[in-house]
Protein backbone atom coordinates (compact mmCIF):
# COMPACT_ATOMS: atom_id res chain seq x y z
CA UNK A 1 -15.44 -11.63 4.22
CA UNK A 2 -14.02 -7.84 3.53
CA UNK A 3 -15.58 -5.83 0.95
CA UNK A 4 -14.05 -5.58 -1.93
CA UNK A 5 -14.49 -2.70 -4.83
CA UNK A 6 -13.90 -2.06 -8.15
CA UNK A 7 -9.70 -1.13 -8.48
CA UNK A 8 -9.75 2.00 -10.46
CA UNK A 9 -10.11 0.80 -14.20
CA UNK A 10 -8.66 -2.72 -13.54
CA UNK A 11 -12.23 -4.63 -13.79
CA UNK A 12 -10.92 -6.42 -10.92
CA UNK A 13 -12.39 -6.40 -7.53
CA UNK A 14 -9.99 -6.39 -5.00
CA UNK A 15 -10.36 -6.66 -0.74
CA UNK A 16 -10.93 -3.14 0.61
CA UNK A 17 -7.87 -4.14 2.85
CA UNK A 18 -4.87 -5.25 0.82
CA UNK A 19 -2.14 -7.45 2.43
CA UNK A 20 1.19 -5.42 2.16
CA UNK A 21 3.70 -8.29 2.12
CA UNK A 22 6.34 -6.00 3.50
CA UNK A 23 5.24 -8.09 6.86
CA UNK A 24 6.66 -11.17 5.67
CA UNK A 25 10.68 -10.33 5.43
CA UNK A 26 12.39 -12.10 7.74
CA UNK A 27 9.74 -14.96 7.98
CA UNK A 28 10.37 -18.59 8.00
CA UNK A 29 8.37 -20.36 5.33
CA UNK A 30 5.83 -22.05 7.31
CA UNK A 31 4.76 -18.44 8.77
CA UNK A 32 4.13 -17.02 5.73
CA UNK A 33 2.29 -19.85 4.84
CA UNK A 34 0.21 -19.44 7.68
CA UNK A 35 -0.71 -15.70 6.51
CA UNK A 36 -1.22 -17.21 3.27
CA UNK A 37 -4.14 -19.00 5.15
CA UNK A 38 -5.26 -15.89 7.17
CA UNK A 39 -5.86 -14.17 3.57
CA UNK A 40 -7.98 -16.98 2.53
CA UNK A 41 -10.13 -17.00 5.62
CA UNK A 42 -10.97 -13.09 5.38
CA UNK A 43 -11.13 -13.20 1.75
CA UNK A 44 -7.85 -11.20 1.01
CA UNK A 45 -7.61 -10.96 -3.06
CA UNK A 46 -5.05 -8.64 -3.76
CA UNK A 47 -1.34 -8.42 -2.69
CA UNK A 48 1.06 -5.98 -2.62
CA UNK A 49 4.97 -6.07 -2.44
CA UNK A 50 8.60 -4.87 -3.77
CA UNK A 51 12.03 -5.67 -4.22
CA UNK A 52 12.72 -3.21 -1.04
CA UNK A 53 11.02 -5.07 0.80
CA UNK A 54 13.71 -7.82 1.65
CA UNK A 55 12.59 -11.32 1.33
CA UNK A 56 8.92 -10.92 0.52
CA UNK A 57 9.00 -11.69 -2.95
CA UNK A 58 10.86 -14.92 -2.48
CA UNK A 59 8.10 -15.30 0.36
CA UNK A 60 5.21 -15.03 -2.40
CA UNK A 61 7.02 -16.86 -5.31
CA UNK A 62 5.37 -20.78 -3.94
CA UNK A 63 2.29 -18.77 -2.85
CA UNK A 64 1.50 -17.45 -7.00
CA UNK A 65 2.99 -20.74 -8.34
CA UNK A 66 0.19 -22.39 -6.93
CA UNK A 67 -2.61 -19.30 -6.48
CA UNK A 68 -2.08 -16.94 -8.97
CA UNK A 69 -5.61 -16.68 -10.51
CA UNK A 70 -6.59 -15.93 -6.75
CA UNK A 71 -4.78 -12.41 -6.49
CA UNK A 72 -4.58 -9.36 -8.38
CA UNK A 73 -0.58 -8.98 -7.69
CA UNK A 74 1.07 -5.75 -7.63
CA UNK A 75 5.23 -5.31 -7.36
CA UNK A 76 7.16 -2.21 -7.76
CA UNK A 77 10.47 -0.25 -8.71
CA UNK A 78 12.31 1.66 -6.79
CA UNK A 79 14.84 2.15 -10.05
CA UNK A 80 14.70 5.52 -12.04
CA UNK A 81 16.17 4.38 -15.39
CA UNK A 82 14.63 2.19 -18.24
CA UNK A 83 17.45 -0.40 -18.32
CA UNK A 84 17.58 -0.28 -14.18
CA UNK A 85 14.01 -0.94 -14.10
CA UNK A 86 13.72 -3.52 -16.67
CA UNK A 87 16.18 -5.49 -15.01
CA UNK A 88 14.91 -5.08 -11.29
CA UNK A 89 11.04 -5.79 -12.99
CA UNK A 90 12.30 -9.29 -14.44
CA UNK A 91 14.66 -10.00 -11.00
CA UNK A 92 10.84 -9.76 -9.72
CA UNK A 93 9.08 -11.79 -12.04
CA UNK A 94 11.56 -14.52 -11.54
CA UNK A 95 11.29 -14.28 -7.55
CA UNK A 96 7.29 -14.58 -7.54
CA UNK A 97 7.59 -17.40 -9.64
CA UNK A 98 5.00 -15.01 -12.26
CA UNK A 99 5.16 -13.81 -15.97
CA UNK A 100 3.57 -10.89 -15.34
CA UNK A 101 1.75 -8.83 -12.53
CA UNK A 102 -1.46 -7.19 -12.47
CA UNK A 103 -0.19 -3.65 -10.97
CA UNK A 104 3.86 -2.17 -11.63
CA UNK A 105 4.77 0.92 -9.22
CA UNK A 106 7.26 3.63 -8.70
CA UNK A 107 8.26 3.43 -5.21
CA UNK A 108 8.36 6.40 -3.17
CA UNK A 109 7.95 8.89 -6.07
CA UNK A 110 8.28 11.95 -3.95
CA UNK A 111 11.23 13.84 -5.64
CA UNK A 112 11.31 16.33 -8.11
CA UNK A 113 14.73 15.78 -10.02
CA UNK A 114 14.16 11.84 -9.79
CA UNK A 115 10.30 12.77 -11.55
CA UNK A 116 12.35 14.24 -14.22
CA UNK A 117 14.86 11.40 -14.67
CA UNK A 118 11.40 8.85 -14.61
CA UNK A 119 9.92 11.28 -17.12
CA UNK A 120 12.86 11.68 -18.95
CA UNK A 121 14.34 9.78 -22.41
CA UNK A 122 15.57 6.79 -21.11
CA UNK A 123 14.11 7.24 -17.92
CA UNK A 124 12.38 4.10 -16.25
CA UNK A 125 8.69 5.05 -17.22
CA UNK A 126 9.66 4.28 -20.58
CA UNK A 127 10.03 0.78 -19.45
CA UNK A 128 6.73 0.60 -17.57
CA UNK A 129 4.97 1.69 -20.52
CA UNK A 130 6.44 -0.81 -22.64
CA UNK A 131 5.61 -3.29 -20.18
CA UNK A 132 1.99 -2.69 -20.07
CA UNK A 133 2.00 -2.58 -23.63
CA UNK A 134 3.48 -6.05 -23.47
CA UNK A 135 1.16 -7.07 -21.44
CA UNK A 136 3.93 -7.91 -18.16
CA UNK A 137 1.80 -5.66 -16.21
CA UNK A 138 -1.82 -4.53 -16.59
CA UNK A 139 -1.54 -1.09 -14.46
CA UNK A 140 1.37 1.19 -13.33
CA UNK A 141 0.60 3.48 -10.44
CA UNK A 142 2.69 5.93 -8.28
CA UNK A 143 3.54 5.62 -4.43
CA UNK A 144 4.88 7.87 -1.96
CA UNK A 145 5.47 8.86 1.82
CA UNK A 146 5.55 12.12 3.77
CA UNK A 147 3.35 15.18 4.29
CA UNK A 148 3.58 16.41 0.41
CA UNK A 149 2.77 13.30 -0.95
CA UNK A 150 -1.03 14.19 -1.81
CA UNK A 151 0.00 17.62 -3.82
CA UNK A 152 3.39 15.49 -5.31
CA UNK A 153 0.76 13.21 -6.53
CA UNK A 154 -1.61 15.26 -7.84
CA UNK A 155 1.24 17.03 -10.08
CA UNK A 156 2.56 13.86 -11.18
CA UNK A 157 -0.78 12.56 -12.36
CA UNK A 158 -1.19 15.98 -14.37
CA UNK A 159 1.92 15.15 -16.22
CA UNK A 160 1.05 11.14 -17.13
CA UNK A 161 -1.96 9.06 -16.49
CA UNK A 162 -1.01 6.70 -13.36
CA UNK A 163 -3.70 3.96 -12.67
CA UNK A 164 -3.20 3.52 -9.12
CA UNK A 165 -1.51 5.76 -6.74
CA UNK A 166 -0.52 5.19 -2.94
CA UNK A 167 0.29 7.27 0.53
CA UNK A 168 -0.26 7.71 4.07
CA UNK A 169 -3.54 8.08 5.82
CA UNK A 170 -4.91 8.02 9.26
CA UNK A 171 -6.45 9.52 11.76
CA UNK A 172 -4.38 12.15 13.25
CA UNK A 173 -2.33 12.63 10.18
CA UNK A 174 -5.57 13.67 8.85
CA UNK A 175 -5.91 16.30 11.26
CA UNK A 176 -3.28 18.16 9.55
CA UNK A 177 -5.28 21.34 7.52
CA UNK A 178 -3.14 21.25 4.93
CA UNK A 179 -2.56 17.26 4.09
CA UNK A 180 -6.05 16.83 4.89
CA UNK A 181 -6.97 19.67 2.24
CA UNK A 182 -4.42 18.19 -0.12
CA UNK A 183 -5.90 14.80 0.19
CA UNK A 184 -9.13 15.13 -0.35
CA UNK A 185 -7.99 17.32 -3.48
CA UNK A 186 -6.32 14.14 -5.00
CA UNK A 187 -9.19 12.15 -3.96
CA UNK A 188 -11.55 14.02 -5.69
CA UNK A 189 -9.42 13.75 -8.59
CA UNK A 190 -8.98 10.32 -8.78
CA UNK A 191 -12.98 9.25 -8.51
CA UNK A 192 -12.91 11.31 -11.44
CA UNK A 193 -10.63 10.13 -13.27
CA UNK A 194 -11.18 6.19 -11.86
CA UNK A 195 -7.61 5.88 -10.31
CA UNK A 196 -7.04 3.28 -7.80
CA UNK A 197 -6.44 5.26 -4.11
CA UNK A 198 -4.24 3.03 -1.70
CA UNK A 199 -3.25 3.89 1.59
CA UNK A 200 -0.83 2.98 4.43
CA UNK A 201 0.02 3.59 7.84
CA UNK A 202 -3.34 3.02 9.42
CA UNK A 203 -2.38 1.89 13.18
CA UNK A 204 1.49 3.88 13.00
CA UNK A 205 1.18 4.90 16.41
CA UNK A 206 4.50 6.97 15.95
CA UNK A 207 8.08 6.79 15.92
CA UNK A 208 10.00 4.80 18.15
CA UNK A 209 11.48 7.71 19.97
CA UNK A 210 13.47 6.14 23.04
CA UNK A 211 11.51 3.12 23.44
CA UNK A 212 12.67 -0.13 22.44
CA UNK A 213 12.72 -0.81 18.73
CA UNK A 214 11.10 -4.66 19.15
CA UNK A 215 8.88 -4.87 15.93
CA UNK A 216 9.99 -5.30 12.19
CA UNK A 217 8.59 -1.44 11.21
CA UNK A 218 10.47 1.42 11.03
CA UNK A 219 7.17 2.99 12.80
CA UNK A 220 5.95 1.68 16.58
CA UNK A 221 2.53 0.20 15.49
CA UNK A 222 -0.51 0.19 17.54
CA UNK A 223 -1.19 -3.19 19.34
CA UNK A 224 -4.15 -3.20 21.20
CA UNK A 225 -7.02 -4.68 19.73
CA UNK A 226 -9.92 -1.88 20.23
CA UNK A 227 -7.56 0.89 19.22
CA UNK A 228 -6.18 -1.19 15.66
CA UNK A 229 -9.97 -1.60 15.20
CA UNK A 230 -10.91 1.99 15.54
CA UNK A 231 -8.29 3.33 13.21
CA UNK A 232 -9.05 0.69 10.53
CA UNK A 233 -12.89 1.82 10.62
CA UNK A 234 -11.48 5.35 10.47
CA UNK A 235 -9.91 4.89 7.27
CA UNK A 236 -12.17 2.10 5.62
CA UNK A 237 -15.46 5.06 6.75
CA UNK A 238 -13.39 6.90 3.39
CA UNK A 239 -15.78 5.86 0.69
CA UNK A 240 -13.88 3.64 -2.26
CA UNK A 241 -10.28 3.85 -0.80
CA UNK A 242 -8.19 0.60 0.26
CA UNK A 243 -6.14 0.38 3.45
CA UNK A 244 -2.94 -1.82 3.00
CA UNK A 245 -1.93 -3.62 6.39
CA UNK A 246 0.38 -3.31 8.67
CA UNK A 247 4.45 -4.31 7.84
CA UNK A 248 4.66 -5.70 11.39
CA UNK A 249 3.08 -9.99 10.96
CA UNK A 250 2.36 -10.22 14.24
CA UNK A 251 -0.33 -7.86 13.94
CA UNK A 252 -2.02 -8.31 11.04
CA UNK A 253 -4.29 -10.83 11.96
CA UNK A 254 -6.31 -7.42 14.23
CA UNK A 255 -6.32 -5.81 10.97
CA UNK A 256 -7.55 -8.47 9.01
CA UNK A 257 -10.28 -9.14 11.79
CA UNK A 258 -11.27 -5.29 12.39
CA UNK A 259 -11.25 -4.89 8.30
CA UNK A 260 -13.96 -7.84 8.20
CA UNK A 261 -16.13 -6.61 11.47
CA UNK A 262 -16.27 -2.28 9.29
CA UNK A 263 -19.65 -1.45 9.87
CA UNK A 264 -19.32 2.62 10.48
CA UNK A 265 -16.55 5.33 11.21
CA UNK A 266 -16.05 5.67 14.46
CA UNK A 267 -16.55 9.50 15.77
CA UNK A 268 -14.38 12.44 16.58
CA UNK A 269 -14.74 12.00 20.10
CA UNK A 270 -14.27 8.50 19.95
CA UNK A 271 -10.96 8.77 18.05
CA UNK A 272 -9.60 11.66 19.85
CA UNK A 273 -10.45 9.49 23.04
CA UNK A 274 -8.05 6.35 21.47
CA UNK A 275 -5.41 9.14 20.66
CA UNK A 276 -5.57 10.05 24.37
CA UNK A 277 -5.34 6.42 25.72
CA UNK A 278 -2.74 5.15 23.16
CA UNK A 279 -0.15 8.19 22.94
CA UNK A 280 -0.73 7.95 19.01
CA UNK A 281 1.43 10.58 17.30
CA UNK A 282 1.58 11.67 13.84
CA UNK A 283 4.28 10.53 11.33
CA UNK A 284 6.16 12.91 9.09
CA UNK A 285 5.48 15.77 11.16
């Protein structure tokens, strides 16, 4: 079974790997059902998803009428406004078949004028607030993409106390100075301060570029077993920080499988090695 850890303040302990159900849009039923059994085999407690991501809440809706008390279940917004927000939040509620969710998100908070709308009066943190206060969600948290995600972050959490907050990690995107500085900066902050660290992107093995666009992520993902494995281990050797899988289905079952076999952080030389062999390049450069 993968590991699981305390998630931030929640009292809940969630799978070190969490299953991002961006992976099942554009899956017939009896697919997703069969991931539905791949979580349960590895011991996958905690799910992530969002209105964005096409038909993955209506994916999930049969899965939490009938498991809820299995999964700590976290959704997000990608609306700005109170009223915008509250009506996207209950759209969800009634797609996952749930009255409430453990974990309520901003999606892709990465913009300084839409931070001030969020902040704003009126503005859709209002709403998630009220919703915890209500009880609809136990957590709200922050996500983002892109190379100033970490400082973004790090701001925004300054200005209001997130529970949770999520962004890109992996090997070579580590090897960036400067996000790698910035990083470990909002890291450090967030043991502190016991807020949930998620992070995605773990086997993007770059952008499509002119090759042929065949999987369902906007990134080419790795696809070889031994190199999906190393990067996993890469990210899961960062003490008390959770990896979300891959958006393409057909390879989650290597995450899921490397995420249970973690025993140490593979080396420098080993990764740089895998970089070689794979053509891995970074995202958001």
């Amino acid at each position: 079974m993968i590991e699981k850890i305390p998630f931030g303040k929640s009292g809940h302990q969630s799978s070190r790997t969490i299953f991002g159900s961006v992976s099942l849009d554009g899956v017939s039923a009896s697919d997703a059902d069969r991931v539905l059994d791949l979580l349960f085999e590895f011991g996958v407690n905690h799910i992530d998803t969002a209105p964005k991501y096409g038909e993955a809440e209506l994916r999930l809706g049969p899965w939490m009428k009938r498991y809820r008390d299995r999964f700590f279940l976290a959704t997000k917004t990608n609306e700005r406004t109170y009223q915008d927000a509250k009506e996207q939040f209950e759209r969800s509620l009634e797609r996952l078949q749930v009255d409430r969710v453990d974990l309520l998100q901003f999606h892709n908070l990465t913009d300084v004028v839409e931070r001030e709308i969020i902040m704003g009066p009126g503005g859709a943190l209002e709403f998630l607030m009220e919703a915890r206060e209500k009880g609809l969600t136990k957590m709200i948290g922050i996500t983002g993409h892109g190379l100033h995600t970490p400082k973004f972050h790090l701001q925004t959490l300054e200005r209001f106390a997130f529970d949770s907050v999520l962004l890109p990690c992996n090997y070579l995107l580590m090897k960036d100075p400067e996000y790698a500085r910035e990083f470990q900066e909002l890291l450090s902050y967030c043991h502190e301060h016991r807020i949930a660290v998620q992070t995605i992107k773990a086997i993007a093995r770059g952008y499509w570029g002119n090759r042929t666009w065949n999987r369902s992520t906007w990134y080419e993902p790795l696809t070889d077993d031994g190199a999906i494995a190393q990067n996993v281990h890469w990210v899961l050797g960062i003490p008390n920080i959770f990896l979300n899988t891959v958006g393409d289905v057909r390879e989650m079952p290597k995450v899921l499988k490397a995420a249970n076999g973690f025993e140490r952080r593979p080396s420098e030389q080993e990764m740089d090695r895998m970089v070689e062999q794979t053509g891995m390049q970074t995202l958001f450069g």
